[in-house]
Protein backbone atom coordinates (compact mmCIF):
# COMPACT_ATOMS: atom_id res chain seq x y z
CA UNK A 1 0.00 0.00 0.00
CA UNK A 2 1.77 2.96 -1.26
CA UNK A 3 2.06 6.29 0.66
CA UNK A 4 -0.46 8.34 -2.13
CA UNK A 5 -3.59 5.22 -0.82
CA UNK A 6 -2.84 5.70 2.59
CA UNK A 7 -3.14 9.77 2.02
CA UNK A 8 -6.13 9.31 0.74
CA UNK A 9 -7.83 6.96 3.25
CA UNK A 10 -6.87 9.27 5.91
CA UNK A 11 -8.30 12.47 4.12
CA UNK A 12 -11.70 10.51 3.49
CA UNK A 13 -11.96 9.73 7.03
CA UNK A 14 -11.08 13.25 8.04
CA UNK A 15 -13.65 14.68 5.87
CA UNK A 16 -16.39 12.71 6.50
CA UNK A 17 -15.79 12.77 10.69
CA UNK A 18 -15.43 16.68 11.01
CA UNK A 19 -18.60 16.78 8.43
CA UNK A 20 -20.64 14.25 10.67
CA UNK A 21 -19.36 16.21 14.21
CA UNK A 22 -20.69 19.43 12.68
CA UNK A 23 -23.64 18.32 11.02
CA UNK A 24 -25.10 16.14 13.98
CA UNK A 25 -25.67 19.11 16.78
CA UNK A 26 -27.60 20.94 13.59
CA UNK A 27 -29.50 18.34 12.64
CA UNK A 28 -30.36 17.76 16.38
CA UNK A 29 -31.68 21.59 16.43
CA UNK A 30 -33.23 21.57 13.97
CA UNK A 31 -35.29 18.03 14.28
CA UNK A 32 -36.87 19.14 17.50
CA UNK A 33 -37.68 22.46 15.87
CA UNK A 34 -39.32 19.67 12.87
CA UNK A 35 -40.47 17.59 15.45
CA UNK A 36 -41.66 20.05 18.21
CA UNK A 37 -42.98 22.71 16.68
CA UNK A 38 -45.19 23.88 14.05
CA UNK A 39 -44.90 27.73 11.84
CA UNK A 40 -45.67 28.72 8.55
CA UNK A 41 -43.58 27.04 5.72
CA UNK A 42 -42.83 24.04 8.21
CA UNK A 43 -43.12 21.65 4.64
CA UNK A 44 -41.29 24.44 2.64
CA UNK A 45 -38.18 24.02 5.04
CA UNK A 46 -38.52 20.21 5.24
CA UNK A 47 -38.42 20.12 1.26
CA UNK A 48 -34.92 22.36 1.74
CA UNK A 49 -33.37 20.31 4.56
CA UNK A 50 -34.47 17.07 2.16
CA UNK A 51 -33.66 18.26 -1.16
CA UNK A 52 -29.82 16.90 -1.73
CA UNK A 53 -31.54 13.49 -1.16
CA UNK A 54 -33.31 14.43 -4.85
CA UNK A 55 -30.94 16.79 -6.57
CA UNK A 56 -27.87 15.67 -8.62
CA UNK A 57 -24.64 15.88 -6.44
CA UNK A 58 -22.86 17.55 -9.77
CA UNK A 59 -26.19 20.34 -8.94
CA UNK A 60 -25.34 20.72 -5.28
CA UNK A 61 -21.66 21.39 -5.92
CA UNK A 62 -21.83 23.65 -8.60
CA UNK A 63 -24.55 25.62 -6.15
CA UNK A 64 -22.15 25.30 -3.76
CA UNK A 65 -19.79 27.17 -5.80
CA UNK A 66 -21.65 29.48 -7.30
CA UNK A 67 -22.60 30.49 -2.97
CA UNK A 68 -19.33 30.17 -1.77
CA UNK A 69 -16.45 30.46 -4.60
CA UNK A 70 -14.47 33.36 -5.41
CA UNK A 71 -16.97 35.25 -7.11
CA UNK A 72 -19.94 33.38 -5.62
CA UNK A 73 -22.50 35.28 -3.23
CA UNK A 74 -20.91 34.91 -0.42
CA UNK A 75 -17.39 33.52 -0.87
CA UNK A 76 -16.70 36.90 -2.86
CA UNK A 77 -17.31 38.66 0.54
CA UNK A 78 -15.06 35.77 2.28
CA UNK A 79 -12.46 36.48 0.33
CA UNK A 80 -12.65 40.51 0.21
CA UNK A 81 -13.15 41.07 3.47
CA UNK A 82 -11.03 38.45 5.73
CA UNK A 83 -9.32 36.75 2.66
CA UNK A 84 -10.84 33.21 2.36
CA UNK A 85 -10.82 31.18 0.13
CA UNK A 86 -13.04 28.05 0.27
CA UNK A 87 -13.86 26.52 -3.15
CA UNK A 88 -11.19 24.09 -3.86
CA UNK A 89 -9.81 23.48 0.07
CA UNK A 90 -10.20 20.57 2.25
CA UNK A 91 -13.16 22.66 4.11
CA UNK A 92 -14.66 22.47 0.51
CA UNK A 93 -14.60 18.97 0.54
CA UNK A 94 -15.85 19.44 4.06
CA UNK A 95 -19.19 21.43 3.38
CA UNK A 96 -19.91 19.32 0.01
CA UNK A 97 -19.69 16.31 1.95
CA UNK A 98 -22.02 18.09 4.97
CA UNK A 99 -24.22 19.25 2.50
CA UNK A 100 -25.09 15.62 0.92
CA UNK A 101 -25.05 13.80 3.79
CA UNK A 102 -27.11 15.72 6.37
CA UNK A 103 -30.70 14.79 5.56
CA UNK A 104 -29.67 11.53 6.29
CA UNK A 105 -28.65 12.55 9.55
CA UNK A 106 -31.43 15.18 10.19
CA UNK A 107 -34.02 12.20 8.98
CA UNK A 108 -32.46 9.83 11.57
CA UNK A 109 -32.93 12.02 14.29
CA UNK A 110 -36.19 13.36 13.45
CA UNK A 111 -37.79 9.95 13.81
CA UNK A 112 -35.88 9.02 16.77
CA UNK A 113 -37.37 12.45 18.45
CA UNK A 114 -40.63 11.50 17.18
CA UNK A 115 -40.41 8.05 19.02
CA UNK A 116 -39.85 9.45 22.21
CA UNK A 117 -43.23 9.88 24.67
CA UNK A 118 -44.33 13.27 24.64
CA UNK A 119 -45.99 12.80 27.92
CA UNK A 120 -42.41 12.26 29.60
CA UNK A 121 -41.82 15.77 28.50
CA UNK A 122 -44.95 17.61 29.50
CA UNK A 123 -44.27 15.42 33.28
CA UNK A 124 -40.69 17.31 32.97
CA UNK A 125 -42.40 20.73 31.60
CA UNK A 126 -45.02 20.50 34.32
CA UNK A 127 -42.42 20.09 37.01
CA UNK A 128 -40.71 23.08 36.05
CA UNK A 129 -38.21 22.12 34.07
CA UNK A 130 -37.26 24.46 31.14
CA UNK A 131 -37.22 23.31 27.23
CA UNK A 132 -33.59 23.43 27.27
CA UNK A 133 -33.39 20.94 30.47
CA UNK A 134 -36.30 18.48 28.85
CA UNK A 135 -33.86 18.62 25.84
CA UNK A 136 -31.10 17.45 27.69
CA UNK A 137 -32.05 15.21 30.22
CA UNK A 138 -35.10 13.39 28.57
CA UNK A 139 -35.06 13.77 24.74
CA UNK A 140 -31.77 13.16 23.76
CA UNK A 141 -31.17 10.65 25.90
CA UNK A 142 -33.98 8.62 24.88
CA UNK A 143 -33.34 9.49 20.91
CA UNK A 144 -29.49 9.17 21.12
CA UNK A 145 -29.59 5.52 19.38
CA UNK A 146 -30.98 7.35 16.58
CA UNK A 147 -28.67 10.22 16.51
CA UNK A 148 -26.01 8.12 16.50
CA UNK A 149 -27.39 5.77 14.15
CA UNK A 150 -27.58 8.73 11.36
CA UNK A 151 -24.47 9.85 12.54
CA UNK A 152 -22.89 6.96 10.80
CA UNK A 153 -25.30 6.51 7.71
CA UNK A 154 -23.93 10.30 7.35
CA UNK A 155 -20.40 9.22 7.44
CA UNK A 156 -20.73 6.52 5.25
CA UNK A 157 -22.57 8.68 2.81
CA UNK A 158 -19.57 11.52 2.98
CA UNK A 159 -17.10 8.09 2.38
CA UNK A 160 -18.86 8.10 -1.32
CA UNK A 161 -19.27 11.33 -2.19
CA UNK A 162 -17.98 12.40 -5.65
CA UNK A 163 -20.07 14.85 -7.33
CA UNK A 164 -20.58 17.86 -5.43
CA UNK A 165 -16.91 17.20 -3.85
CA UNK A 166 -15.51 16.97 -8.14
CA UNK A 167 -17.50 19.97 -8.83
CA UNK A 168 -16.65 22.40 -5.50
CA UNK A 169 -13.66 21.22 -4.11
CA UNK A 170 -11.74 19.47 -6.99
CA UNK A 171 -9.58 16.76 -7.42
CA UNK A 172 -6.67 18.16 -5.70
CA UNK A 173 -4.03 15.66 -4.37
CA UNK A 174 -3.49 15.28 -0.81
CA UNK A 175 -5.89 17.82 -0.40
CA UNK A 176 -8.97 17.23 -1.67
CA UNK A 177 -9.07 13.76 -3.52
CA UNK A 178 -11.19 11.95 -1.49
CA UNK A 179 -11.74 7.84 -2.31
CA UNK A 180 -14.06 7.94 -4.95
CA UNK A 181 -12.12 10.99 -6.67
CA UNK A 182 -9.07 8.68 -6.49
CA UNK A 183 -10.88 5.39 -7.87
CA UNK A 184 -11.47 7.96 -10.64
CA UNK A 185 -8.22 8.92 -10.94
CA UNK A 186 -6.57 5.56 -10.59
CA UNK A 187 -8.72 4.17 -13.34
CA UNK A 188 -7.60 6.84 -15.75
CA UNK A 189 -4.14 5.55 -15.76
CA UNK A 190 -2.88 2.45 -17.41
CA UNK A 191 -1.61 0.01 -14.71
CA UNK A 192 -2.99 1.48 -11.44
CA UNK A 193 -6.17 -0.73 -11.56
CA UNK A 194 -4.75 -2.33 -8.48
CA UNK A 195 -4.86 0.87 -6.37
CA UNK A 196 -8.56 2.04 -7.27
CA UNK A 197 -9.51 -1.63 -6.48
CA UNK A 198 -8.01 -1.84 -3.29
CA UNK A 199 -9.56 1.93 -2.18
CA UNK A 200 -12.94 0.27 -3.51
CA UNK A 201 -13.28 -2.53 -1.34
CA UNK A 202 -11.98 -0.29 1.53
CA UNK A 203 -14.48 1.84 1.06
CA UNK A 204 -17.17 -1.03 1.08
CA UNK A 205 -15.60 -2.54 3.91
CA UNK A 206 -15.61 1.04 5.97
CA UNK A 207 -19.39 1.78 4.67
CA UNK A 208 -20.80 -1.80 5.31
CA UNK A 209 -19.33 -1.91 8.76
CA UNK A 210 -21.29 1.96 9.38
CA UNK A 211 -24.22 0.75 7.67
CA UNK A 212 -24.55 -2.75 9.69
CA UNK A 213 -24.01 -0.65 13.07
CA UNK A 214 -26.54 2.09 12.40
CA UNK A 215 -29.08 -0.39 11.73
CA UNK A 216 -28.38 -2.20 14.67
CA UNK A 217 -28.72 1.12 16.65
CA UNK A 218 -31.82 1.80 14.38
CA UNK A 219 -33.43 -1.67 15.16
CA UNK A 220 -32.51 -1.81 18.97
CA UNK A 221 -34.93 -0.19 20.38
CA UNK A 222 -38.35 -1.66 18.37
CA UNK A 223 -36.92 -5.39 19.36
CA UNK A 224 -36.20 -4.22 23.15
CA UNK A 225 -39.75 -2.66 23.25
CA UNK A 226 -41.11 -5.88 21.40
CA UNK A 227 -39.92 -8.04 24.32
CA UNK A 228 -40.98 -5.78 26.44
């Protein structure tokens, strides 16, 4: 296993753990907001928060950059004011791999929140205990399975993310060439089958192992309340 595998393995697992630390706490605010509460545009916002699910990942990255490149909306102010530069960067990679993989995360924990008993929290309420304390000591307690459970069907889905990651934050060695952008790379060039085979099946090793654990966490608690 040459050093230019082992680069990459370690960048794909950097990426997709900082974008599943940062996307988890969001998604967790913003299920119980889903989950808890009801405004106007409630189904607008829950098309937004589910809409990289549906839309090419080749559409989400080049939105991404048109937002938050050079010249985009927002990345033009960046980089005027405070000099940042975030198309084409490891954070690139970062927020295309967020951006992709947080319904999955935000769906996870919605349904776990959903699951638990609202009349634990109205007890808690009624005792005097705030919303920020029933948040804490009852909900996420009860709906951390699930949180945890998208947390890894998040990671796994940042592991194979090539589109929006190819269109926002290139295919930049050792800084951005994640697994599948080296699979794509490797198979480009005559004799380096080898490598992109080897970074497939660790990538199917690393996903299947996330994927059998979340659904484990997923399934725990209908069999434990099935016995019960």
């Amino acid at each position: 296993m040459n050093a230019e595998i082992v680069t990459t393995m370690l960048l794909s697992i950097k990426v997709g753990l900082v974008a599943t630390v940062i996307n988890v706490p969001i998604a967790v605010v913003v299920s119980w907001a889903m989950s808890r509460r009801d405004f106007v545009g409630k189904a607008l916002v829950d098309g937004l928060i589910n809409l990289p699910l549906v839309v090419p990942p080749v559409a989400t990255g080049y939105l991404l950059l048109l937002l938050l490149g050079r010249n985009g909306l927002v990345g033009a102010a960046l980089f005027s004011w405070f000099g940042m530069r975030i198309a084409y960067t490891t954070s690139a990679a970062v927020i295309a791999s967020m951006v992709v993989s947080f319904p999955l995360v935000a769906r996870s924990t919605r349904v776990a929140m959903e699951m638990v008993d609202g009349r634990l929290e109205q007890t808690a309420r009624s005792l005097g205990a705030s919303r920020l304390q029933v948040l804490l000591r009852i909900t996420l307690p009860l709906s951390m399975k699930g949180i945890l459970g998208g947390a890894l069907l998040g990671f796994a889905r940042s592991l194979g993310e090539f589109g929006a990651t190819m269109v926002f934050a290139g295919n930049i060695e050792g800084e951005t060439r994640t697994i599948p952008l080296s699979v794509y790379s490797l198979m480009q060039i005559p004799g380096r089958e080898g490598g992109a085979l080897l970074l497939v099946l660790v990538s199917v090793g690393i996903s299947l192992a996330t994927m059998v654990l979340s659904g484990v966490l997923v399934r725990r608690p209908e069999s434990e309340g099935a016995r019960a």
